[in-house]
Protein backbone atom coordinates (compact mmCIF):
# COMPACT_ATOMS: atom_id res chain seq x y z
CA UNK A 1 105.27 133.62 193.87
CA UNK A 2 105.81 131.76 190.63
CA UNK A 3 108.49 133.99 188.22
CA UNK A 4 105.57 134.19 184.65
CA UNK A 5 108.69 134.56 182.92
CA UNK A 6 110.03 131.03 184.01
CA UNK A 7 106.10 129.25 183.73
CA UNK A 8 106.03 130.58 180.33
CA UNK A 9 109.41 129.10 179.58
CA UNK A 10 108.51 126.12 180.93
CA UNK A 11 105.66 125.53 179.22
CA UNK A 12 107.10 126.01 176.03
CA UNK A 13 109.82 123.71 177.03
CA UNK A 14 107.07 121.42 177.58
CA UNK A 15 105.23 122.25 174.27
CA UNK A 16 107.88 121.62 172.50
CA UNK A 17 108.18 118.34 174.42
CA UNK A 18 105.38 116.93 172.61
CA UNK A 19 105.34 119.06 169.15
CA UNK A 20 108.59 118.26 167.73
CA UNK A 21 109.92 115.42 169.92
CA UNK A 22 113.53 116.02 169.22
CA UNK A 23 114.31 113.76 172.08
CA UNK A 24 112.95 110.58 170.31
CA UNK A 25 116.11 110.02 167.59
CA UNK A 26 117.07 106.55 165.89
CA UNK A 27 118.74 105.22 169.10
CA UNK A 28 115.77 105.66 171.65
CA UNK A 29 112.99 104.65 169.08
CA UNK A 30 114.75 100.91 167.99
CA UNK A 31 115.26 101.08 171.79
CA UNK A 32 111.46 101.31 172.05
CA UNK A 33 110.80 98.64 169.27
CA UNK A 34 112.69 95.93 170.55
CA UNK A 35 111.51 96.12 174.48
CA UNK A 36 107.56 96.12 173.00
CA UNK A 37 108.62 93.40 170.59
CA UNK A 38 110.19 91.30 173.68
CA UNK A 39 107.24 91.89 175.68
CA UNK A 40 104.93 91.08 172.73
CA UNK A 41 106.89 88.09 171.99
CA UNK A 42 106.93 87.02 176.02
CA UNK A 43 103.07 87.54 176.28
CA UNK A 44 102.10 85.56 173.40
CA UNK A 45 104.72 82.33 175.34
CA UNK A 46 103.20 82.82 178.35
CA UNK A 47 99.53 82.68 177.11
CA UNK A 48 100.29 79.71 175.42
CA UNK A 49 102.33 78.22 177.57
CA UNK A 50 100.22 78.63 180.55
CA UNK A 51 96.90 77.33 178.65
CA UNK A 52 95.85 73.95 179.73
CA UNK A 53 93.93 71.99 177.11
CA UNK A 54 93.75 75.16 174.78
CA UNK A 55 92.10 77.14 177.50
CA UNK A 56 94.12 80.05 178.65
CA UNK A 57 94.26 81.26 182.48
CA UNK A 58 91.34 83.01 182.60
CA UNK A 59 89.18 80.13 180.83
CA UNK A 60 89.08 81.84 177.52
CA UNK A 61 90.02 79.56 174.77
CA UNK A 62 92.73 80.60 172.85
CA UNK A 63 92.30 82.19 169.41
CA UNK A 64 88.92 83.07 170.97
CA UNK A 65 86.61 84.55 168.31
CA UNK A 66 87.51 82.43 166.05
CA UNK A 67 85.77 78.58 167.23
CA UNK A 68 83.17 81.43 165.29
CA UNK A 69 84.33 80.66 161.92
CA UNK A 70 85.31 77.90 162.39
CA UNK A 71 82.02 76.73 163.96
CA UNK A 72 80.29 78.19 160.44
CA UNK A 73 82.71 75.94 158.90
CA UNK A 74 81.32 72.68 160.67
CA UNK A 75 78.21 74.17 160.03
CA UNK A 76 78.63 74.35 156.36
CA UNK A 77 79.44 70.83 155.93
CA UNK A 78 76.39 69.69 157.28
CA UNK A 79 73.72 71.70 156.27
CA UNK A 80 73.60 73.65 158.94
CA UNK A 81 71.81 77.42 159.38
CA UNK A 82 74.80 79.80 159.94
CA UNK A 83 72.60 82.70 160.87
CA UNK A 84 70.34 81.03 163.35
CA UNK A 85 71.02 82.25 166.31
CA UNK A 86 69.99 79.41 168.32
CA UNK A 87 71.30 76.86 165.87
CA UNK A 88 74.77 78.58 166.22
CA UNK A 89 75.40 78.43 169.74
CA UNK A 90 74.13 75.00 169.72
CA UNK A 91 76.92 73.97 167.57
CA UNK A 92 79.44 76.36 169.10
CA UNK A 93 78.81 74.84 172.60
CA UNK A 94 79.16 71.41 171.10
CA UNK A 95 83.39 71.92 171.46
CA UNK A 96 83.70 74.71 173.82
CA UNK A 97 80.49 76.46 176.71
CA UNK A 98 81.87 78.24 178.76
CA UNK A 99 78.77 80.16 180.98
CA UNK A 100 76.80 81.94 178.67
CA UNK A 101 79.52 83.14 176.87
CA UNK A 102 79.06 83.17 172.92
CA UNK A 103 81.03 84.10 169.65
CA UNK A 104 78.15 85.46 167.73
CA UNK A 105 78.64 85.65 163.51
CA UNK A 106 77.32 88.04 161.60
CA UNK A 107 79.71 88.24 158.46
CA UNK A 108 78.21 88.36 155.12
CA UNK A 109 77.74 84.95 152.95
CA UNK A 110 80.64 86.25 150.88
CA UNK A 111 83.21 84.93 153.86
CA UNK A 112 81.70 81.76 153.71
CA UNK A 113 83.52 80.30 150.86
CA UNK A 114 86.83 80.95 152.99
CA UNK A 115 85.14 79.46 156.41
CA UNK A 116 83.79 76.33 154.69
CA UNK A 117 87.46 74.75 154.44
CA UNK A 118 88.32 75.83 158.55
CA UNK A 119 85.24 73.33 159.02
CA UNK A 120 87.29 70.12 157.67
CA UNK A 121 89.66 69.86 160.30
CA UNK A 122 89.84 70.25 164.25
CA UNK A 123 89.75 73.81 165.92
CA UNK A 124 93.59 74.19 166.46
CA UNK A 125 94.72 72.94 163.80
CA UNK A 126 92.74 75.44 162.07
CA UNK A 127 93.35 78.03 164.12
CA UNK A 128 97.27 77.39 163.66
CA UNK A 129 96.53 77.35 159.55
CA UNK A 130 94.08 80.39 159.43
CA UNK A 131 97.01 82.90 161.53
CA UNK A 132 99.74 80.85 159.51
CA UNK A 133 98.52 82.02 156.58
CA UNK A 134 96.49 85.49 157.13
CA UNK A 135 99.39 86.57 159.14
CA UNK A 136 101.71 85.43 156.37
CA UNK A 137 99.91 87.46 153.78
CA UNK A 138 99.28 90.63 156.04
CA UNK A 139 102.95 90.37 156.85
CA UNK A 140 103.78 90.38 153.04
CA UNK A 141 101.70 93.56 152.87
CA UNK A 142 103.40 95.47 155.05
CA UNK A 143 106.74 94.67 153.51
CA UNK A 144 105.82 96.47 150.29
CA UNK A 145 104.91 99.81 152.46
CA UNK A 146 107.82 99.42 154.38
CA UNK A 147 110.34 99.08 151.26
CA UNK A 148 109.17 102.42 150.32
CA UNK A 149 109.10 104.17 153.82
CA UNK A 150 111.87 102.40 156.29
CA UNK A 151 113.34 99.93 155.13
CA UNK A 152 116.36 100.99 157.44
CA UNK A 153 114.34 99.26 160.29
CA UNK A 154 114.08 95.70 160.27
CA UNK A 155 110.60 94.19 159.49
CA UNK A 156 110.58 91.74 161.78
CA UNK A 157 111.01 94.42 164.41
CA UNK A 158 108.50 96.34 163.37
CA UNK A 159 105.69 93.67 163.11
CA UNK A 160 106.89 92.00 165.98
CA UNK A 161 106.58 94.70 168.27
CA UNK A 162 103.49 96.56 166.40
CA UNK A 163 100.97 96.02 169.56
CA UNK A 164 98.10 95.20 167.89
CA UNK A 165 99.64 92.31 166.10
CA UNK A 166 99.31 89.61 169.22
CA UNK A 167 95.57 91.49 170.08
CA UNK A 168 94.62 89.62 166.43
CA UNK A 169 96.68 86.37 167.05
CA UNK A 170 95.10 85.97 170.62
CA UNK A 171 91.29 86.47 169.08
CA UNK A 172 91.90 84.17 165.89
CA UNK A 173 90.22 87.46 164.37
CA UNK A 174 89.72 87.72 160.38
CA UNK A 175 91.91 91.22 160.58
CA UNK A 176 95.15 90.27 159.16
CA UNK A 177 92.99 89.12 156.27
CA UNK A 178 91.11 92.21 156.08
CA UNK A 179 94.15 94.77 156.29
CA UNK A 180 96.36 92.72 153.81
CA UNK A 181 93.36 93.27 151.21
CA UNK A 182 93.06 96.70 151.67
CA UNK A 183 96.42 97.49 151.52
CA UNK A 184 97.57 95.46 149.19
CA UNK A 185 94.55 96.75 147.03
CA UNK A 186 95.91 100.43 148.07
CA UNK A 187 99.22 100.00 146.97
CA UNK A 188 98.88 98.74 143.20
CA UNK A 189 95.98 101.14 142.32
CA UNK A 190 98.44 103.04 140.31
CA UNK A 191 100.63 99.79 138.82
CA UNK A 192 97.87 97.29 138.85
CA UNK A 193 94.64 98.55 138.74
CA UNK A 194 93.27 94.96 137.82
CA UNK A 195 94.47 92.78 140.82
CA UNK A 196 93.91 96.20 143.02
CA UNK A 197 90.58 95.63 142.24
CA UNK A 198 89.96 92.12 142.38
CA UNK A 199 91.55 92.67 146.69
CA UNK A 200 89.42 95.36 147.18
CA UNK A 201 86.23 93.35 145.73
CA UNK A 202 87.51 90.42 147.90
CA UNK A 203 88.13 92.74 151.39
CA UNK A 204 83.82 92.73 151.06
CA UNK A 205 84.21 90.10 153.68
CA UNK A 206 84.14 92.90 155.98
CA UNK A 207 82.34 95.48 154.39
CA UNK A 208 82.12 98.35 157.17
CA UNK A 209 86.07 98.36 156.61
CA UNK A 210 85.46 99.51 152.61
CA UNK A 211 83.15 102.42 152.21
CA UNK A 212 85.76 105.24 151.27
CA UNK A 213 87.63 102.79 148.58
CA UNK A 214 84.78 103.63 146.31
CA UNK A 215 84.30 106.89 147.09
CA UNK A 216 88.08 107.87 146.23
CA UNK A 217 88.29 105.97 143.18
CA UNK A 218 85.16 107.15 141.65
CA UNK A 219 86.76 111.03 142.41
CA UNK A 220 90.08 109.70 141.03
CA UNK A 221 88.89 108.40 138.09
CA UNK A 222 89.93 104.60 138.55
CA UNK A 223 87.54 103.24 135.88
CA UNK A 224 90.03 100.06 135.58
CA UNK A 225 89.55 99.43 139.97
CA UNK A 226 86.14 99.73 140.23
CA UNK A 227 85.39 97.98 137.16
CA UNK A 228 87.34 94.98 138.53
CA UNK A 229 86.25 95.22 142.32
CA UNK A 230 82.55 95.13 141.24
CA UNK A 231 83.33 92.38 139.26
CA UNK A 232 84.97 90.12 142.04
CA UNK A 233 82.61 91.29 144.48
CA UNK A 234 79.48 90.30 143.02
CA UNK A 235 81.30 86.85 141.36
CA UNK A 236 81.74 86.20 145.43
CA UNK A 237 78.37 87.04 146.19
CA UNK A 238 77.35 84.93 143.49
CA UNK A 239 79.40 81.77 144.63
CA UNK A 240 78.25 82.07 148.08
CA UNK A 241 74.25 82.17 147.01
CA UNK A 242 75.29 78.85 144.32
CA UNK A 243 76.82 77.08 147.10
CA UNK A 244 74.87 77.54 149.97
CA UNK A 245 71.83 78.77 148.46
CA UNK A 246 70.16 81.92 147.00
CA UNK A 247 67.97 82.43 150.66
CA UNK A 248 71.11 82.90 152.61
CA UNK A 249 72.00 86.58 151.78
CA UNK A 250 68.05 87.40 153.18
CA UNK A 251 68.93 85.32 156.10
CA UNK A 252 72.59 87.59 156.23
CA UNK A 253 70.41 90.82 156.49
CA UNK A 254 67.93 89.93 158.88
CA UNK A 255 70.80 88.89 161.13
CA UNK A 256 72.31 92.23 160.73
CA UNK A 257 69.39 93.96 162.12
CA UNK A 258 69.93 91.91 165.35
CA UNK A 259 73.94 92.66 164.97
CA UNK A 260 72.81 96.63 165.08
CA UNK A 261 70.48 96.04 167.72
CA UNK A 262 73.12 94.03 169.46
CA UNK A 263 75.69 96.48 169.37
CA UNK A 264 73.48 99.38 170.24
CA UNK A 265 72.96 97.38 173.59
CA UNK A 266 76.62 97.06 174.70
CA UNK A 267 76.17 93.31 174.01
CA UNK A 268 79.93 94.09 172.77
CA UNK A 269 81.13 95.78 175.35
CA UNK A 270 82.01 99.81 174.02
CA UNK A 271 84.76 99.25 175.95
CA UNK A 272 86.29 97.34 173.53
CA UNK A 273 85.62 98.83 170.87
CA UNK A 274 87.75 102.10 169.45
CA UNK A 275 85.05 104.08 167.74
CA UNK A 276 83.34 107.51 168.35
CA UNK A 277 80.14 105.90 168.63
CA UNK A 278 81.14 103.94 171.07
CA UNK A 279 83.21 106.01 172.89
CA UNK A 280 80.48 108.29 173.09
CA UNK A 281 77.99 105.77 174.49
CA UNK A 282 80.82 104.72 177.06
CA UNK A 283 80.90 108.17 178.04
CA UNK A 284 76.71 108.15 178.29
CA UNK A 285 75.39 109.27 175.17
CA UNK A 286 72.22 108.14 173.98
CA UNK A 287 72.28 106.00 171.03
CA UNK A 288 71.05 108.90 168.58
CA UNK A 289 73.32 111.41 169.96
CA UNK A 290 76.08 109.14 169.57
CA UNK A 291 75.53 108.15 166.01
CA UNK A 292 75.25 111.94 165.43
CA UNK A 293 78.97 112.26 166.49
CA UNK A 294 79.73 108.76 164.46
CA UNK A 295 78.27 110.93 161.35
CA UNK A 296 79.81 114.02 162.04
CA UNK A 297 83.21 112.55 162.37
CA UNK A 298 82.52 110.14 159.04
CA UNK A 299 81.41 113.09 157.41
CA UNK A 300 84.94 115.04 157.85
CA UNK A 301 86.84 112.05 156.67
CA UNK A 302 84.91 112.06 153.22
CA UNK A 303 85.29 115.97 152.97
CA UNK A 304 89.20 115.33 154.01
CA UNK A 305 89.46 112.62 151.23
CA UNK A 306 87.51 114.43 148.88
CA UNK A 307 89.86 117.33 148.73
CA UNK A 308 92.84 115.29 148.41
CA UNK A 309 91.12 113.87 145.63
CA UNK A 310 90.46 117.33 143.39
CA UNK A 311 94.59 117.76 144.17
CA UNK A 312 95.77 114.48 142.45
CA UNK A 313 95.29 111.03 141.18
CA UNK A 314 95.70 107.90 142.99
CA UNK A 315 98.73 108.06 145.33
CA UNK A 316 99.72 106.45 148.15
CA UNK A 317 99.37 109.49 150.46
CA UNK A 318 95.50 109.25 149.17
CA UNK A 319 95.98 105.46 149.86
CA UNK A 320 97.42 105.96 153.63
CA UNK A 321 94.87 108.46 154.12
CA UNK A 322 91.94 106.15 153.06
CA UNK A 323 92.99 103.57 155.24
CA UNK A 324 93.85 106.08 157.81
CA UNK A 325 90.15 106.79 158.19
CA UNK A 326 88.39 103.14 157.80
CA UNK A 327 88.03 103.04 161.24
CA UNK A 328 86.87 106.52 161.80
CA UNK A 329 83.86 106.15 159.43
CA UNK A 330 82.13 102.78 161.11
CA UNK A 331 80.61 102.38 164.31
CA UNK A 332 81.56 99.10 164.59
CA UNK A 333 85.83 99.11 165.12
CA UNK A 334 87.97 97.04 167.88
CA UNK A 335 91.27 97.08 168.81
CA UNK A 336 92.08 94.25 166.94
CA UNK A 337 91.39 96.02 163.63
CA UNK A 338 93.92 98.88 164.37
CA UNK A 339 96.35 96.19 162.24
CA UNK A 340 95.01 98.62 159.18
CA UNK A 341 96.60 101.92 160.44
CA UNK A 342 100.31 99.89 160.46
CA UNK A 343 100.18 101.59 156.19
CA UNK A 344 99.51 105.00 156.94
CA UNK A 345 101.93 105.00 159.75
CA UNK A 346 104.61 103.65 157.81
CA UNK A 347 103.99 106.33 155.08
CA UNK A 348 103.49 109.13 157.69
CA UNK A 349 107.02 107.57 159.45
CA UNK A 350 108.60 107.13 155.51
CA UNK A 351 108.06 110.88 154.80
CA UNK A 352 108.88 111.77 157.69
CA UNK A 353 112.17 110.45 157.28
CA UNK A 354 112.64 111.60 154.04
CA UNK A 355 111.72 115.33 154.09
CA UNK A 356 111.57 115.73 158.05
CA UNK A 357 109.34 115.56 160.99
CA UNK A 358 106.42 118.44 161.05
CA UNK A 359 104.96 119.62 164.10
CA UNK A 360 102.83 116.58 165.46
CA UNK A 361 104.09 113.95 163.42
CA UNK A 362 106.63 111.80 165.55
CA UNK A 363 103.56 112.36 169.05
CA UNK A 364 100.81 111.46 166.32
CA UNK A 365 103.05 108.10 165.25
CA UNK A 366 104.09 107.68 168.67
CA UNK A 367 100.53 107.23 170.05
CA UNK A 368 98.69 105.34 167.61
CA UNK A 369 101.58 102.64 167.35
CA UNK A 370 101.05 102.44 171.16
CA UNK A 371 97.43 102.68 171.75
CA UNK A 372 96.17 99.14 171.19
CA UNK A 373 97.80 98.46 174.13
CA UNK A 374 96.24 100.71 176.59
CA UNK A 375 92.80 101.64 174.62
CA UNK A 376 90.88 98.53 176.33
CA UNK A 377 92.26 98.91 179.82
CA UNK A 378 91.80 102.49 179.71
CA UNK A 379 88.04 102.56 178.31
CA UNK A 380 86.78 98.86 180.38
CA UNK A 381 88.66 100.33 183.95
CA UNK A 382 88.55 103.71 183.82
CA UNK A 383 85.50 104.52 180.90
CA UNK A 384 88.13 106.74 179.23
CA UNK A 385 87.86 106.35 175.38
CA UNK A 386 90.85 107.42 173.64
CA UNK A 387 91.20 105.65 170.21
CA UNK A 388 89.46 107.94 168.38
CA UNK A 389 91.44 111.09 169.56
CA UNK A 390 94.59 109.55 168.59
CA UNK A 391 93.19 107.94 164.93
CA UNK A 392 91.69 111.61 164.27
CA UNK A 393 94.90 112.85 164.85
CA UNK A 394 96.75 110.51 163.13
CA UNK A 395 94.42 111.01 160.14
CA UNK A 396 95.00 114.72 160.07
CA UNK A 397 98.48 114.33 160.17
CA UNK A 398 98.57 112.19 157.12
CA UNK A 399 95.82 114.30 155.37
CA UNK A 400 98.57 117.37 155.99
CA UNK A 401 101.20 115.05 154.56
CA UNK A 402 99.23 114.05 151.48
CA UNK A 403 98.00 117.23 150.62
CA UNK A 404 101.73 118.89 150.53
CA UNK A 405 102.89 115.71 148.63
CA UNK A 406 100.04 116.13 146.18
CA UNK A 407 100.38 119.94 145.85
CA UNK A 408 103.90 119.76 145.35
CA UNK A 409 103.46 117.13 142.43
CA UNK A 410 100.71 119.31 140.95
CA UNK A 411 103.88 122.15 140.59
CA UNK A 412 106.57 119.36 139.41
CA UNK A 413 103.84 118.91 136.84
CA UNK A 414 103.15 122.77 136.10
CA UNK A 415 106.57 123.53 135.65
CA UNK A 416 107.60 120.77 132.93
């Protein structure tokens, strides 16, 4: 018979395994970085090297989803109807059919201004420019996070082996763009409330991505933000119904009705996508039972950021945590998108470093830098969902984090 005395022991041994991960130091973690940025880096060669024509192996064409903005683009320029359906794929097939395959778009007519200019020049080329300069910016982003948090590890190690990075590059996807607003916007609430505002009105373009920006500057009291987001966000709006007529925001919303019913089908595959709607519907939850748990779990992410809210002003633990749950609250989240959670890791990884590792933290780091590269395998091969585990986690790790940080400012406060 088993000796309790040793199980015990070894399970602690165990627990403590994953709790306080004293085994992953400096050494093994840039050990870490550099063999995913190598493999990153190799994929990325291979993919391209191994297209023929700009169609990869598998007879995907590279930068994939995006011949869909770009096709909007053409569009644009010639009167066409970006939200008919039918009109769409029409034009879409006109450069690249493959089956029945289709890229569908459903982004409001405030990312129009920005897809009218991809339509002026051939699909690479514009492919090349759009991750040129997205990635450029997003890149740029991160660098003002990572000053602050660990700036002992090179950036270019860091982005280059941050998995999620070549999941956008290979989809042409508009997330680079997306995440650099946000956190960008995140970041200067407290220095530069103005041009915090003016990103934040702009990151609209993809507006499931912005619903608790509001909500935590309204509880923090950023008149200055809001004032300027609403601003920019309705001046876009604006330019989008002047240029390409008033009619095409009614057009937007009746398209939206068929994106919902779209995605409530598995057009998209919940496979690929990372939230708890659609890992619950993966799992075989009816479509109202699986929105419950989509509104339960959105509903402890405002009560999370709420609190952290009555503790303190604007901070960038309230900023990590924000972004931290973006992809919790919407239904609608894939892998590709998981670029956002690079800021609250680096601020969860930057205090970290600075005060010391909790319980948690390093496993909780650990696994959401690493899931975008087994979330899709795992949930289209084996139906096992696991993004939102790990982003719930990671969210109430930081939410621990910003709440001490907060508190403990509070005091600093109370005692001068």
């Amino acid at each position: 018979m088993d000796n309790p005395a040793m199980a015990l022991q070894n399970h602690a041994i165990m627990g403590d395994f994953l709790k306080t991960m004293d085994w992953l130091g400096r050494a093994r973690a840039f050990g870490y970085l550099r063999l995913l940025a190598l493999l990153n880096v190799a994929m990325l060669v291979l993919l391209v090297a191994t297209s023929q024509g700009g169609i990869d192996r598998n007879g995907f064409l590279l930068g994939s989803d995006f011949i869909s903005f770009w096709t909007s683009g053409r569009m644009l320029h010639h009167g066409g109807a970006v939200y008919d359906t039918a009109a769409h794929i029409a034009a879409q097939r006109e450069f690249f059919a493959s089956g029945d395959s289709y890229t569908a778009f459903f982004y409001p007519p405030s990312f129009l201004p920005l897809c009218w200019p991809l339509g002026l020049t051939g699909y690479f080329p514009a492919l090349a420019a759009w991750l040129l300069a997205t990635g450029a910016f997003y890149v740029l982003t991160v660098r003002q996070w990572w000053r602050q948090a660990v700036p002992a590890v090179p950036l270019w190690l860091l982005v280059l082996a941050f998995p999620a990075m070549p999941i956008v590059m290979t989809h042409g996807q508009t997330s680079f763009l997306v995440a650099g607003l946000l956190g960008l916007g995140a970041w200067l609430v407290p220095s530069r409330p103005v041009l915090a505002g003016v990103l934040f009105g702009l990151a609209t373009i993809k507006p499931q991505f912005g619903p608790l920006v509001p909500l935590a500057l309204l509880l923090t009291h950023e008149w200055k933000v809001i004032a300027s987001a609403a601003i920019t966000a309705l001046a876009l709006a604006g330019l989008a119904a002047l240029a390409f007529e008033p009619g095409i925001w009614a057009e937007w919303l009746a398209a939206s009705g068929r994106a919902q019913a779209a995605m409530e089908a598995g057009a998209v595959p919940f496979g690929k996508m990372v939230s708890t709607f659609a890992a619950a519907r993966l799992l075989g939850a009816p479509a109202a039972v699986a929105y419950g748990l989509q509104v339960a779990v959105a509903l402890t992410v405002v009560l999370a950021i709420a609190y952290l809210c009555r503790l303190g002003a604007w901070s960038a633990g309230l900023g990590a945590t924000v972004l931290a749950g973006a992809p919790l609250v919407t239904p609608f989240v894939l892998d590709y998108d998981l670029v956002l959670i690079a800021f609250p890791l680096l601020y969860l990884a930057g205090e970290g470093l600075r005060t010391g590792f909790r319980d948690w933290e390093k496993l909780g780091l650990l696994l959401a830098f690493v899931v975008p590269v087994f979330a899709r395998p795992l949930a289209l091969k084996a139906s096992i969902p696991v993004t939102p585990l790990v982003l719930l986690l990671l969210f109430a790790l930081i939410v621990s984090r910003s709440a001490a940080d907060a508190r403990s400012e509070r005091h600093a406060q109370q005692r001068t």
